[in-house]
Protein backbone atom coordinates (compact mmCIF):
# COMPACT_ATOMS: atom_id res chain seq x y z
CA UNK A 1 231.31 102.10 140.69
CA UNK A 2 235.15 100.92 140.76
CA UNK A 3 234.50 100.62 136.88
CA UNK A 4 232.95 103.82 136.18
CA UNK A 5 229.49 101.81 135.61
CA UNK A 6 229.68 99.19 133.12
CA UNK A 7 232.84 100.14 132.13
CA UNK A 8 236.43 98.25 131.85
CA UNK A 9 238.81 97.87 134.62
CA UNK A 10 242.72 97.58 133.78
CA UNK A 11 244.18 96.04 136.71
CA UNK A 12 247.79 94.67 136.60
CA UNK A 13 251.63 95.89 134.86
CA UNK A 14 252.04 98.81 132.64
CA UNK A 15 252.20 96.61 129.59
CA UNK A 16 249.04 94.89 131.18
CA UNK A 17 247.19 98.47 131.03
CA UNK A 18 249.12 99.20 127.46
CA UNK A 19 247.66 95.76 126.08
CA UNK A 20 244.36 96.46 127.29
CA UNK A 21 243.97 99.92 125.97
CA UNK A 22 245.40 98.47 122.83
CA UNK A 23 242.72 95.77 122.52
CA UNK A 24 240.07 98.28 122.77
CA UNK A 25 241.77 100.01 120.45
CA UNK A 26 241.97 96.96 118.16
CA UNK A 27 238.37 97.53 118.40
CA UNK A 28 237.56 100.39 117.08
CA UNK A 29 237.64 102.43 120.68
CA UNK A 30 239.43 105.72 120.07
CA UNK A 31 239.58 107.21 123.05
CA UNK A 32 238.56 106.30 127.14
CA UNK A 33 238.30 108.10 130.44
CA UNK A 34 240.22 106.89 133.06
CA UNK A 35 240.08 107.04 136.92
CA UNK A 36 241.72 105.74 139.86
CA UNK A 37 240.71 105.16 143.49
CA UNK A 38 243.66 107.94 144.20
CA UNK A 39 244.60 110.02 141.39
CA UNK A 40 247.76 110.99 143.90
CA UNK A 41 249.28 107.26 143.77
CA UNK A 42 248.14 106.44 140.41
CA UNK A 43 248.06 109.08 138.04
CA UNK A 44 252.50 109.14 137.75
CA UNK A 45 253.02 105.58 137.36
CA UNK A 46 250.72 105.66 134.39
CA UNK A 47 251.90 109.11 132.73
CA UNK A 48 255.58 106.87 133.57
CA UNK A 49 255.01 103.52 132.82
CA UNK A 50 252.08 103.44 130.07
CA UNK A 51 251.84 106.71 128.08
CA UNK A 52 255.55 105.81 126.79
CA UNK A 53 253.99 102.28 126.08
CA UNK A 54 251.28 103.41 123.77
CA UNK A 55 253.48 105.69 122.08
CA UNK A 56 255.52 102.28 121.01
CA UNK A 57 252.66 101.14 120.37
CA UNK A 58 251.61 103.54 117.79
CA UNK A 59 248.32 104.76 119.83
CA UNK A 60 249.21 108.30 121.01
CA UNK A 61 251.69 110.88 119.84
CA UNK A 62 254.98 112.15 121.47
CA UNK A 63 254.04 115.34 123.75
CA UNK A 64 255.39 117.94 122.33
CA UNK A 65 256.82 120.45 125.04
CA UNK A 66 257.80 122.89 122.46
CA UNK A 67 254.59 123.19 120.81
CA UNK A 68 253.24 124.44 123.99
């Protein structure tokens, strides 16, 4: 269930996460749901840490505030 049934689990650093959503994205994943055990504690470190990662990375765009 942790996994979301069969599915991947990214456990570690932000560049750990960032790596691992790059590698499915190496393979032809283009997009994945994600969950945590508390969206409370989890959710800000990744929006913090990982989303600027994978925009280095090339695999999401800049949020555009201005657009909005």
């Amino acid at each position: 269930i942790a996994a979301g049934i069969s599915g991947d689990v990214f456990v570690g650093t932000a560049d750990d996460i960032a790596n691992g959503i790059k590698a499915m994205s190496d393979l032809g994943v283009d997009g994945c749901l994600l969950s945590w055990n508390s969206f409370a504690k989890g959710l800000p470190p990744f929006i913090e840490e990982v989303i600027p990662r994978l925009e280095r990375m090339g695999l999401r765009e800049p949020f555009n505030y201005d657009a909005v």
